[in-house]
Protein backbone atom coordinates (compact mmCIF):
# COMPACT_ATOMS: atom_id res chain seq x y z
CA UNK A 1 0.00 0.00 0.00
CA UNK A 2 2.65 2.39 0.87
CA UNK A 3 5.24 1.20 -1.85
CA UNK A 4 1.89 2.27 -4.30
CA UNK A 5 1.43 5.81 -3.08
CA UNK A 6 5.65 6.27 -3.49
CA UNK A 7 4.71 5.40 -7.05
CA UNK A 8 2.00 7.64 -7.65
CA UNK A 9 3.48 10.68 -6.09
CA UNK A 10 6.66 10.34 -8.13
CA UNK A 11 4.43 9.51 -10.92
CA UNK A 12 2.58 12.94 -10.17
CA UNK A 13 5.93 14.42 -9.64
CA UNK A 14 6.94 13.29 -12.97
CA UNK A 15 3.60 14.77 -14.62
CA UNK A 16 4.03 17.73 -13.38
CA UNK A 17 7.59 18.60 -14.78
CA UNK A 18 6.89 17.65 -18.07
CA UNK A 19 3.59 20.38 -18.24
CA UNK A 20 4.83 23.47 -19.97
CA UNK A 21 3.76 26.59 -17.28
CA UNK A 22 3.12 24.06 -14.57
CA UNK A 23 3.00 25.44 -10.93
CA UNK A 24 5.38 23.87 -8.86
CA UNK A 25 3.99 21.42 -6.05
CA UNK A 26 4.49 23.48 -3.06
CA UNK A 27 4.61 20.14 -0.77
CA UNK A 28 7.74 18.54 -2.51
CA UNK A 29 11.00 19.64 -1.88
CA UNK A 30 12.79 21.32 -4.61
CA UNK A 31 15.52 19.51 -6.55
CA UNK A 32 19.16 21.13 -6.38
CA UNK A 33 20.08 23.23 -9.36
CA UNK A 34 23.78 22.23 -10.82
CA UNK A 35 26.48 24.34 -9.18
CA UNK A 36 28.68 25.80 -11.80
CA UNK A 37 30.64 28.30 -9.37
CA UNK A 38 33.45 26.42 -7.02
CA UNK A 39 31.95 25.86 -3.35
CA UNK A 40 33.56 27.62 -1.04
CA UNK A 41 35.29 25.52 1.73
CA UNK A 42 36.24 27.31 4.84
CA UNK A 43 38.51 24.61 6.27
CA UNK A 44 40.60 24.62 2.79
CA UNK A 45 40.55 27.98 3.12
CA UNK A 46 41.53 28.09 7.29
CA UNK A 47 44.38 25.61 6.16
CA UNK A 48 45.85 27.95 3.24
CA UNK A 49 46.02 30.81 5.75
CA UNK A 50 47.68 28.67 8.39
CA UNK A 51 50.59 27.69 6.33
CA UNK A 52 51.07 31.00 4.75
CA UNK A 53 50.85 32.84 7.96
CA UNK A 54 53.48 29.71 9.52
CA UNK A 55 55.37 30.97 6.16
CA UNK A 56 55.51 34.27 6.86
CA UNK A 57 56.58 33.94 10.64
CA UNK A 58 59.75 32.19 9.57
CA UNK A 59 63.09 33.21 8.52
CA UNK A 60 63.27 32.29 5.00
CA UNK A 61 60.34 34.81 4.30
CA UNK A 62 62.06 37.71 5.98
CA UNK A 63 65.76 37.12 4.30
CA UNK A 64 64.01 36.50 1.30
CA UNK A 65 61.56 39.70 1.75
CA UNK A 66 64.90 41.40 2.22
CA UNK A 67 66.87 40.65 -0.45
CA UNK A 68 63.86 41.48 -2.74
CA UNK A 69 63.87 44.89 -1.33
CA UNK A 70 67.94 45.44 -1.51
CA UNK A 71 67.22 44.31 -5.21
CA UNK A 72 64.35 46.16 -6.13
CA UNK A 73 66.32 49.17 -4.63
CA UNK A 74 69.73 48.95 -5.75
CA UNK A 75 68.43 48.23 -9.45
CA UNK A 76 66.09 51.32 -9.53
CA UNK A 77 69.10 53.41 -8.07
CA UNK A 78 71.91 52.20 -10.17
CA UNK A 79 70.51 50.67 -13.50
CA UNK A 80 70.39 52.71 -16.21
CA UNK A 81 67.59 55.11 -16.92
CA UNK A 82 65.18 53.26 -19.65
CA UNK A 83 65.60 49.70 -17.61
CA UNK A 84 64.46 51.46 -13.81
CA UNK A 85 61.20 50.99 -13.05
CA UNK A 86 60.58 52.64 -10.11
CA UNK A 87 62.01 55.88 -9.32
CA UNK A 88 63.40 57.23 -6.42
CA UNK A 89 60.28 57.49 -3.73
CA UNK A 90 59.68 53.54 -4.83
CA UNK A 91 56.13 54.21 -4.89
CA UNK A 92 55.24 50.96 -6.65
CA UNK A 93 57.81 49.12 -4.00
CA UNK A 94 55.37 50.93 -1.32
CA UNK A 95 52.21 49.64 -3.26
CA UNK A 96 53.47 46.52 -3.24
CA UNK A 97 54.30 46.06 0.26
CA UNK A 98 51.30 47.80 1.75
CA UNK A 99 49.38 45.31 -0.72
CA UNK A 100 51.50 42.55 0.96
CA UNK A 101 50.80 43.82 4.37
CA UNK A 102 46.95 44.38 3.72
CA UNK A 103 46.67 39.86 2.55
CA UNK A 104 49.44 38.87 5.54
CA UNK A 105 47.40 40.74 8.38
CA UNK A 106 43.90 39.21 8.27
CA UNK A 107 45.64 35.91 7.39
CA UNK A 108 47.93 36.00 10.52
CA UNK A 109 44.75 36.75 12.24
CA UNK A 110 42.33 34.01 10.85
CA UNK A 111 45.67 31.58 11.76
CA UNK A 112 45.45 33.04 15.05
CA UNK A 113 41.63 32.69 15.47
CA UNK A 114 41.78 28.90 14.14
CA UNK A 115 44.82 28.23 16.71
CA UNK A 116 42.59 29.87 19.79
CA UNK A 117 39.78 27.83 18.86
CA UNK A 118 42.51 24.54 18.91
CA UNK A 119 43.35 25.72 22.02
CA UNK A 120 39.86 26.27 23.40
CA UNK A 121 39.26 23.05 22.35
CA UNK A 122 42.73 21.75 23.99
CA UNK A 123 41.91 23.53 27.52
CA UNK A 124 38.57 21.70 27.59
CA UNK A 125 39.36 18.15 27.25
CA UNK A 126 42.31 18.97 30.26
CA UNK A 127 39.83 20.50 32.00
CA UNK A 128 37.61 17.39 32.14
CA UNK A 129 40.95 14.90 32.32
CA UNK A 130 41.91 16.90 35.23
CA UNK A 131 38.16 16.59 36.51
CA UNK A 132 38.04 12.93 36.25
CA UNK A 133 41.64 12.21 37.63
CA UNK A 134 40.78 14.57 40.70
CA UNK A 135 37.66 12.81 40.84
CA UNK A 136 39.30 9.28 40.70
CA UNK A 137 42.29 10.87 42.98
CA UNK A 138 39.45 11.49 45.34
CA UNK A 139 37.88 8.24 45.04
CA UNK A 140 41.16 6.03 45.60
CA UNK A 141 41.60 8.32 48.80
CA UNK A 142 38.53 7.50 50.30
CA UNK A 143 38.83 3.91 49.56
CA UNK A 144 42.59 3.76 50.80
CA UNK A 145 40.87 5.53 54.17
CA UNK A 146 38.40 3.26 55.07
CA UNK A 147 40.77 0.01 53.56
CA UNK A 148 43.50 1.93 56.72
CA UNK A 149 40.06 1.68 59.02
CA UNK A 150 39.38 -1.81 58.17
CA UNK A 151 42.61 -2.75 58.93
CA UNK A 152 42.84 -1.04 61.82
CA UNK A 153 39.86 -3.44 62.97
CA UNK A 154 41.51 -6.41 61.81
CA UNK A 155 43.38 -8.70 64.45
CA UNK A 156 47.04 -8.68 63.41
CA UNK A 157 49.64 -11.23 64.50
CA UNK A 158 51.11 -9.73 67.36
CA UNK A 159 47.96 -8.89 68.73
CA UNK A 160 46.89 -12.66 68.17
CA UNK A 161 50.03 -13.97 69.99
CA UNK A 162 49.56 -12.02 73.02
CA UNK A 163 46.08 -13.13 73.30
CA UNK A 164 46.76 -16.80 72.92
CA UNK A 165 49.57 -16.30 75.69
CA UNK A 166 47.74 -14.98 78.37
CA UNK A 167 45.06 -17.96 77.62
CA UNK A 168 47.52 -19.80 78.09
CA UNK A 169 48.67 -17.79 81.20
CA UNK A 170 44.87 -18.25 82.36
CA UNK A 171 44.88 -21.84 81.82
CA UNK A 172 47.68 -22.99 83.61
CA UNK A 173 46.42 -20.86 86.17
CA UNK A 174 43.34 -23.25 85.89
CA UNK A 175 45.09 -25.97 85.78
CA UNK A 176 47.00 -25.69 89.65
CA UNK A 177 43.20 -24.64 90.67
CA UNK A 178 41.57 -27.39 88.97
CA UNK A 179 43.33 -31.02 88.78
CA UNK A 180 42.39 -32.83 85.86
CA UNK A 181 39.81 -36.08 86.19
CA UNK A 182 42.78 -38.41 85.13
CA UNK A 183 44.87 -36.82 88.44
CA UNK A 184 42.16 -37.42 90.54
CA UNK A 185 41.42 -41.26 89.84
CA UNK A 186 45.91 -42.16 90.62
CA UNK A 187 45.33 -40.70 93.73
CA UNK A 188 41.91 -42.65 95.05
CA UNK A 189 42.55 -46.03 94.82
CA UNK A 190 40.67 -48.93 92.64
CA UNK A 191 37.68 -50.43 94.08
């Protein structure tokens, strides 16, 4: 019964695409259009700003940033006159380092953003390990406690061989009070 309804709403479904100037059904969902523009993938794009911000912190970058710039300076200072292409005040040297400046800043700062949410992330999870190891901490130290108290009740050896000594002490003592049966009978004679 169910598996026949399927059918005839996709059959309807079907009808009702192939009418020229059809209204749409309101009640079915719509079917994606083709994407011809690329998606737009924020971790990809988190990722590519991490390692070019990583590049830009390191060493390489800046001796290779300032060799550029001893170039770019040194040729449009000493070269001669038809091959310079930027003239004294290096205005397109300026361009092109505020332009630099103006991509590395917001991409040092999205690297920073994604590295404070790793570390958000980071300081949570110790939070809760430290939670549940003060929480077991606390648990072994209550169990160690009452495992001290038990033992504490607990008759230990010494304690044991003191008390079977003064039994014996006690029935000795007994003993010179009481005579035994067998005692008695060697000393009255046999009738």
């Amino acid at each position: 019964m169910a598996a026949e309804r399927t059918q005839d709403r996709e059959r309807d479904r079907d009808r009702e695409r192939e009418r020229p100037g059809a209204r749409i059904r309101l009640d079915l969902p719509r079917e994606r259009r083709p994407k011809f523009l690329p998606e737009y993938d924020p971790e990809a794009f988190g990722r590519l700003s991490e390692r070019i911000a990583r590049f830009l912190g390191t060493g390489r970058f800046l001796v290779w940033m300032t060799l550029t710039i001893i170039v770019w300076v040194v040729w449009n200072i000493f070269a001669p006159g038809p091959l310079k292409f930027d003239e004294y005040p290096f205005i397109f040297l300026t361009l092109a380092l505020s332009l630099q400046a103006s991509y590395a800043a917001p991409l040092i700062l999205l690297a920073q953003n994604r590295q404070d949410d790793r570390d958000r992330v980071n300081l949570e999870q110790d939070r809760k390990q430290n939670e549940r190891s003060i929480a077991d901490t606390e648990y072994l130290t209550r169990e160690i406690a009452a495992l001290r108290m038990g033992l504490g009740e607990v008759a230990t050896r010494d304690w044991i061989r003191s008390e079977l000594q003064d039994l014996i002490r006690e029935l000795e003592e007994r003993r010179d009070l009481f005579p035994s049966a067998d005692t008695r009978r060697s000393d009255v004679p046999d009738r």
